[in-house]
N, C-alpha and C. Protein backbone atom coordinates (compact mmCIF):
# COMPACT_ATOMS: atom_id res chain seq x y z
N UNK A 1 -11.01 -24.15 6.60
CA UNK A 1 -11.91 -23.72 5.54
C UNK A 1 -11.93 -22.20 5.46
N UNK A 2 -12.12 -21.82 4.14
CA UNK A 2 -12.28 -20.62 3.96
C UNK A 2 -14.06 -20.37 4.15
N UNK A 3 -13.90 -18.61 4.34
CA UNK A 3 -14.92 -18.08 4.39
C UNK A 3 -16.14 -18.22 2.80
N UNK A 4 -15.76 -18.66 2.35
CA UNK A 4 -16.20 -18.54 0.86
C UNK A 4 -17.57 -19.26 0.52
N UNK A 5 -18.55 -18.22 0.46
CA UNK A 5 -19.53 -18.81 0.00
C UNK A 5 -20.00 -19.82 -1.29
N UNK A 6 -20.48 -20.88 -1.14
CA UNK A 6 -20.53 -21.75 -2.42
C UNK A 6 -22.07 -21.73 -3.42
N UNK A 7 -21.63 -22.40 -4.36
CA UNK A 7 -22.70 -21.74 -5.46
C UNK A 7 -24.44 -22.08 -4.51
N UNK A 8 -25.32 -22.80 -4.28
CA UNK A 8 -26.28 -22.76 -3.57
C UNK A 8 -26.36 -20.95 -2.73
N UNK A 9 -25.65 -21.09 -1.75
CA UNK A 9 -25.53 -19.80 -1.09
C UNK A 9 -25.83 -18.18 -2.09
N UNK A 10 -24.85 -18.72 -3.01
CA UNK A 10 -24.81 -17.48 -4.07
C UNK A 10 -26.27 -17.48 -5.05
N UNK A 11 -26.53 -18.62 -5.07
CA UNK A 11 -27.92 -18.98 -5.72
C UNK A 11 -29.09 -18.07 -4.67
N UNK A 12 -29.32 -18.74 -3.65
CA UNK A 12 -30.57 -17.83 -2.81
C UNK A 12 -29.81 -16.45 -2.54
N UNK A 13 -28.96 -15.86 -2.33
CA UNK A 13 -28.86 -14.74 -2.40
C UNK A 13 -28.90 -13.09 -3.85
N UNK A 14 -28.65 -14.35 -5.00
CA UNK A 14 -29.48 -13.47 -5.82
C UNK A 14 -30.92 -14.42 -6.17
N UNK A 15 -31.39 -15.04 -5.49
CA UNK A 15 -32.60 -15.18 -5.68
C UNK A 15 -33.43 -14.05 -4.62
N UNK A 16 -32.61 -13.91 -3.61
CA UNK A 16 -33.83 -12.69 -2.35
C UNK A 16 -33.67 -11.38 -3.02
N UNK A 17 -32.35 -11.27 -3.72
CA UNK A 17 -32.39 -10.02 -4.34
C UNK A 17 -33.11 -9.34 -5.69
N UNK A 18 -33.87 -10.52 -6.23
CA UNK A 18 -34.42 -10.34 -7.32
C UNK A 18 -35.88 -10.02 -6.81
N UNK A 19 -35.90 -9.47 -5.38
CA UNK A 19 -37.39 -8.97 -5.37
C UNK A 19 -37.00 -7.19 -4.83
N UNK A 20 -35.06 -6.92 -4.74
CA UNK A 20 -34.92 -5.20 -4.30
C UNK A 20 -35.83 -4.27 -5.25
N UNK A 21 -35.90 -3.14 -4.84
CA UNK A 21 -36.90 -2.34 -5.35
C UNK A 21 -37.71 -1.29 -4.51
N UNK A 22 -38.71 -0.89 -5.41
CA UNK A 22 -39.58 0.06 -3.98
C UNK A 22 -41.31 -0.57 -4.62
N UNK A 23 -41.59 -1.14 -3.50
CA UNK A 23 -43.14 -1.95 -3.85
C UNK A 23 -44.43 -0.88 -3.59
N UNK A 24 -45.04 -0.44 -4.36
CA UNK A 24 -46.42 0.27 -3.65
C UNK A 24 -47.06 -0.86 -3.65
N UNK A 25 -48.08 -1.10 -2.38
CA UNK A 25 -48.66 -2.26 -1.87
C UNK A 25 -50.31 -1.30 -1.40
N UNK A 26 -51.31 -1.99 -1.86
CA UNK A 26 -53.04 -1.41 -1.87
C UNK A 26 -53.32 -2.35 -1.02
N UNK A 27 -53.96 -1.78 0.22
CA UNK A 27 -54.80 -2.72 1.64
C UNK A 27 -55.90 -2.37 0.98
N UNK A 28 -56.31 -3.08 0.87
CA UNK A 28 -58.31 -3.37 1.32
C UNK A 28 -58.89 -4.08 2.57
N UNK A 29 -59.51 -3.40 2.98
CA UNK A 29 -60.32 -4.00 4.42
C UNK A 29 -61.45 -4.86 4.09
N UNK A 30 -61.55 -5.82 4.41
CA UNK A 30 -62.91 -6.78 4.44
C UNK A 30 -63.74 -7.03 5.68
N UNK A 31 -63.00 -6.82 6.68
CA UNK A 31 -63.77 -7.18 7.80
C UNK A 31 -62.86 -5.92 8.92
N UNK A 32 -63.75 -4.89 9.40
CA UNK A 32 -64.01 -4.05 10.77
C UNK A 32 -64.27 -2.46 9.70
N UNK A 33 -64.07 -1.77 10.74
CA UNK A 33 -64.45 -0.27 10.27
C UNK A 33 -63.10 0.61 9.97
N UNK A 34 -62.17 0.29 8.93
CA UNK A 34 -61.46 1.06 8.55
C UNK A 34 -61.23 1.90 7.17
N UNK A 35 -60.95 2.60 7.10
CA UNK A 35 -60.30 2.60 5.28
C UNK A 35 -61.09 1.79 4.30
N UNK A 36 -61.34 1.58 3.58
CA UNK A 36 -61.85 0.48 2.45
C UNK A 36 -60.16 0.23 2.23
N UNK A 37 -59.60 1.41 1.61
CA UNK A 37 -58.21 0.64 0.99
C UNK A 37 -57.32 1.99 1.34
N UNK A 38 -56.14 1.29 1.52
CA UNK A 38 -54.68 2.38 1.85
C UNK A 38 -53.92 2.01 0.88
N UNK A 39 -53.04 2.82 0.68
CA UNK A 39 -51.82 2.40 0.07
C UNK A 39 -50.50 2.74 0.61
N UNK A 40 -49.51 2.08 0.35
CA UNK A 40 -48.25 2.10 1.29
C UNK A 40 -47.01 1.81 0.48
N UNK A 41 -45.42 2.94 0.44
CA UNK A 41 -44.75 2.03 -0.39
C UNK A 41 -43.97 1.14 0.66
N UNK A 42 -43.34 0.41 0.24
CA UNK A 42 -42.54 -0.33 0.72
C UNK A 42 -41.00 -0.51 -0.17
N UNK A 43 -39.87 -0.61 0.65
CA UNK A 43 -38.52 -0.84 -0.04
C UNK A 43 -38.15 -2.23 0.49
N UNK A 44 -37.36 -2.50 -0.37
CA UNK A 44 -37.24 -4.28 -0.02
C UNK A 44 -35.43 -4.16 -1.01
N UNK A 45 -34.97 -5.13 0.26
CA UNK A 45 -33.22 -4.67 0.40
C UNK A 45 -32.38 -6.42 0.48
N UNK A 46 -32.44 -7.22 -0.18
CA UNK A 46 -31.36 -8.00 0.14
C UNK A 46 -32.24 -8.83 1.36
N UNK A 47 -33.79 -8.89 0.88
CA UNK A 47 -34.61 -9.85 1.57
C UNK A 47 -34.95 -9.31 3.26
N UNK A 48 -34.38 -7.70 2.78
CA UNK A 48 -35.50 -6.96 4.19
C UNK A 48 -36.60 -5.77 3.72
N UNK A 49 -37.46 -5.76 4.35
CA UNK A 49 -38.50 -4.69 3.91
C UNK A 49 -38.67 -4.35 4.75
N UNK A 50 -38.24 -2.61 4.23
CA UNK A 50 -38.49 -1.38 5.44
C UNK A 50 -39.66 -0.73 4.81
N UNK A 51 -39.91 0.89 5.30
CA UNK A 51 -40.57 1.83 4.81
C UNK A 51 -39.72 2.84 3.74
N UNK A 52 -40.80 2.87 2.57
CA UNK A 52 -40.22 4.17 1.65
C UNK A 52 -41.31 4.99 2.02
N UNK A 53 -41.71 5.18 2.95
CA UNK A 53 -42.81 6.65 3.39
C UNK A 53 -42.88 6.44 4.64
N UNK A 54 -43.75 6.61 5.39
CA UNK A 54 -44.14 6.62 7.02
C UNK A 54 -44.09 5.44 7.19
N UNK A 55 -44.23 5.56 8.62
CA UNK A 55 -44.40 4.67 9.74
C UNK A 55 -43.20 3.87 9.76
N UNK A 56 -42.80 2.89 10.74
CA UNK A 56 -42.38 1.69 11.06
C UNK A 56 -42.47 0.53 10.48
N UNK A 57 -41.70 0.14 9.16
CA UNK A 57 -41.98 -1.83 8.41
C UNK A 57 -40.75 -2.23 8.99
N UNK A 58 -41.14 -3.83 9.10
CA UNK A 58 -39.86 -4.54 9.86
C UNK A 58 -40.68 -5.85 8.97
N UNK A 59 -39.54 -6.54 8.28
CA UNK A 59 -40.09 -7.81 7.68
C UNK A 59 -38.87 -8.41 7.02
N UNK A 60 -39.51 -9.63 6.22
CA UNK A 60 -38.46 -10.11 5.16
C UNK A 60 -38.88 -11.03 3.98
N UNK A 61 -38.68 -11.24 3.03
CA UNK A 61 -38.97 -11.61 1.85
C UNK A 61 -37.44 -13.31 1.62
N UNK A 62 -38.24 -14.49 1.39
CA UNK A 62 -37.58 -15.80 1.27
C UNK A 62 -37.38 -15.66 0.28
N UNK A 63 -36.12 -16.60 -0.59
CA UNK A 63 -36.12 -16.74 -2.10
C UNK A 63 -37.38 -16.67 -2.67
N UNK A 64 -37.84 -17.65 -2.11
CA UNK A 64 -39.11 -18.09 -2.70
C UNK A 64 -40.34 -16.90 -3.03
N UNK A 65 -40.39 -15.99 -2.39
CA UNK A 65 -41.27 -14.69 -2.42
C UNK A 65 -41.57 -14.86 -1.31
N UNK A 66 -41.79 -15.69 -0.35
CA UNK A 66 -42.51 -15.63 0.90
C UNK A 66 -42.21 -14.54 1.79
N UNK A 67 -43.33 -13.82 1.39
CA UNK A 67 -43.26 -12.09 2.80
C UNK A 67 -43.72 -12.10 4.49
N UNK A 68 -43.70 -11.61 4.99
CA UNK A 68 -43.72 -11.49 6.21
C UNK A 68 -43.50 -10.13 6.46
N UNK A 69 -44.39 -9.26 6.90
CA UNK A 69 -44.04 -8.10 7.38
C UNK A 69 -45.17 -7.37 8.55
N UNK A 70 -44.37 -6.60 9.52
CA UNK A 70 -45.31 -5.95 10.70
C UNK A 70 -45.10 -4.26 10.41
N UNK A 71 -46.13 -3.45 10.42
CA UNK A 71 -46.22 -2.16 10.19
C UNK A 71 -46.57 -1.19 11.42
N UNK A 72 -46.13 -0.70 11.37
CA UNK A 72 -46.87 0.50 12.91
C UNK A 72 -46.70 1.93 12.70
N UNK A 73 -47.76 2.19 12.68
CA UNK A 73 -47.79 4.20 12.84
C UNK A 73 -49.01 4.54 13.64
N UNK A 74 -48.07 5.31 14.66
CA UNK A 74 -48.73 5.90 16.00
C UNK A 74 -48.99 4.91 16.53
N UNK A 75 -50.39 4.64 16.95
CA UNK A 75 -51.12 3.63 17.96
C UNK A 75 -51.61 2.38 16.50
N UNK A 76 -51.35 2.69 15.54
CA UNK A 76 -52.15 1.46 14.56
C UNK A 76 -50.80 0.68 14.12
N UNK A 77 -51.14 -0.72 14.52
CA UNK A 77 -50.34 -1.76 14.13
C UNK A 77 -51.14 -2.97 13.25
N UNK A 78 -50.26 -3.68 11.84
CA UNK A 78 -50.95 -4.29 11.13
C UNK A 78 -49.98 -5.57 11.19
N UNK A 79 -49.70 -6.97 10.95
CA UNK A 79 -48.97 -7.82 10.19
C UNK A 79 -49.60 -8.49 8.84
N UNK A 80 -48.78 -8.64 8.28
CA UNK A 80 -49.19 -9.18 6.89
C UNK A 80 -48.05 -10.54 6.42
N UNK A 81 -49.18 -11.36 5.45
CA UNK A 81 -47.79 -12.44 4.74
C UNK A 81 -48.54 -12.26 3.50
N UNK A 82 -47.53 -13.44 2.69
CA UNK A 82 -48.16 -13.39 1.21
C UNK A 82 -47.29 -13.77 0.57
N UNK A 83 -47.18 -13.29 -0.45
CA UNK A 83 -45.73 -14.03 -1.58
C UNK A 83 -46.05 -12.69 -2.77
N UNK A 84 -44.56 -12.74 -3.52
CA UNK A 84 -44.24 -12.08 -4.53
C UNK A 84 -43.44 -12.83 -5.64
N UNK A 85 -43.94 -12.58 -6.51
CA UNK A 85 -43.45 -13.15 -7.83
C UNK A 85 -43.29 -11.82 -9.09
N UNK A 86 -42.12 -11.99 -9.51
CA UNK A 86 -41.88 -10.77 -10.35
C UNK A 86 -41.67 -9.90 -10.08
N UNK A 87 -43.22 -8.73 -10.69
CA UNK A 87 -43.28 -7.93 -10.30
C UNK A 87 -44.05 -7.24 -9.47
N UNK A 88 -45.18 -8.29 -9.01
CA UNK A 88 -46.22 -8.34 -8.67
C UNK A 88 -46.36 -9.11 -7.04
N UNK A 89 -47.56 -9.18 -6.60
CA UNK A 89 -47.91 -10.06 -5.23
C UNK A 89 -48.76 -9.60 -4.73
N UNK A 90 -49.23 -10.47 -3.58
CA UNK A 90 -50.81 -10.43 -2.71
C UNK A 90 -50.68 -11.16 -1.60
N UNK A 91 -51.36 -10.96 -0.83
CA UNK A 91 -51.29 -11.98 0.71
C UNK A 91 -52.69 -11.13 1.44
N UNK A 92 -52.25 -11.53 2.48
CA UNK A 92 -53.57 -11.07 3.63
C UNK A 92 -52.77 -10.17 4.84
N UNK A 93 -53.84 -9.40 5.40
CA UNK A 93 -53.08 -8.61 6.45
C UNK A 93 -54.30 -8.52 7.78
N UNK A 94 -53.81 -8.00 8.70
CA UNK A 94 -54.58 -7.67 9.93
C UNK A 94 -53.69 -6.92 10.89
N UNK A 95 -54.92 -6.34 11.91
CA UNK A 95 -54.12 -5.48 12.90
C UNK A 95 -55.35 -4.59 13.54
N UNK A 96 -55.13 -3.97 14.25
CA UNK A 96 -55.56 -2.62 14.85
C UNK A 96 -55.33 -1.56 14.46
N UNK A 97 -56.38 -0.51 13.45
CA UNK A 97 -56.10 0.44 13.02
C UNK A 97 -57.03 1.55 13.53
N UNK A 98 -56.28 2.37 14.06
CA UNK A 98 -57.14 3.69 14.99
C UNK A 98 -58.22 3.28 15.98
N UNK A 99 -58.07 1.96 16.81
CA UNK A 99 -58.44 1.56 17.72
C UNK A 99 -59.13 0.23 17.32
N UNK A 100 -59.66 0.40 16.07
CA UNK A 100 -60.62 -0.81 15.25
C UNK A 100 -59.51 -2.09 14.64
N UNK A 101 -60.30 -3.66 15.11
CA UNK A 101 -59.29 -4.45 14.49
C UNK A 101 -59.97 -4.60 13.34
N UNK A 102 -58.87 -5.20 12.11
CA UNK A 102 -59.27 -5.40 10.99
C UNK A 102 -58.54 -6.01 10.23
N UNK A 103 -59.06 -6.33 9.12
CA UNK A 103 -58.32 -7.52 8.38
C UNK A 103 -58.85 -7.56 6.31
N UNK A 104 -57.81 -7.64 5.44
CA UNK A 104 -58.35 -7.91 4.56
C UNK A 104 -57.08 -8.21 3.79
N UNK A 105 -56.75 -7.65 2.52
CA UNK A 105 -55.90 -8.10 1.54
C UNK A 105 -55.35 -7.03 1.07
N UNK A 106 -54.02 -7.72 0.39
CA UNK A 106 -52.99 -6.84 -0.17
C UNK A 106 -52.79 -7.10 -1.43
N UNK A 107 -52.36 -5.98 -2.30
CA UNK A 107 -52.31 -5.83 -3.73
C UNK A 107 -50.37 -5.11 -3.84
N UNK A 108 -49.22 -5.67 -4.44
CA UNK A 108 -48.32 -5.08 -4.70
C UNK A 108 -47.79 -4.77 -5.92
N UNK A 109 -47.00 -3.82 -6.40
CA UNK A 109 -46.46 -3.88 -7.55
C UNK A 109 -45.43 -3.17 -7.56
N UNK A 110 -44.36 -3.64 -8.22
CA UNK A 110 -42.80 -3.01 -8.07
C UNK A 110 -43.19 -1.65 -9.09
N UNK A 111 -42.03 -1.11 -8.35
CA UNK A 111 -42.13 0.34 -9.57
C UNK A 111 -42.04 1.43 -9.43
């Protein structure tokens, strides 16, 4: 057999790619003593999401939109999931930020 990817394969791979781009993503805190809300961009590559500004992102994005991503700068670490559709998306996040744990929601938008 050849190496040759078949149509399915080629299918989810421009399906993960139809979310590349650079995402600004809005935290809001609901529960501990941080921030009310941050904002953060994010770049998203062929169904990986790094950082387009500070800190440390390590994640990945399914055909489907399904996100997954862990963030860290300095001593504050967050994980988050959620989903993206379009151009848009939301999920939930948590972590330890400047010693305080906390937790609330995410707002994204390509662009």
């Amino acid at each position: 057999m050849t190496g040759a990817a078949g149509p399915a394969a080629a299918r989810s791979v421009a399906a993960v790619r139809a979310y590349d781009g650079t995402w600004n993503v809005v935290f809001a805190t609901r529960a501990g003593n941080c921030s009310s809300t941050n904002s953060f961009p994010f770049a998203v590559s062929a169904g990986r999401v790094s950082s387009a500004g500070g800190g440390k992102v390590t994640g990945g994005i399914s055909p489907a939109g399904v996100v997954s991503v862990r963030i860290s700068l300095g001593l504050s670490a967050a994980s988050g999931s959620g989903r993206l559709a379009g151009n848009s998306g939301a999920g939930r996040w948590s972590g330890i930020i400047s010693g305080d744990r906390c937790s609330g929601s995410w707002q994204a938008t390509r662009g």
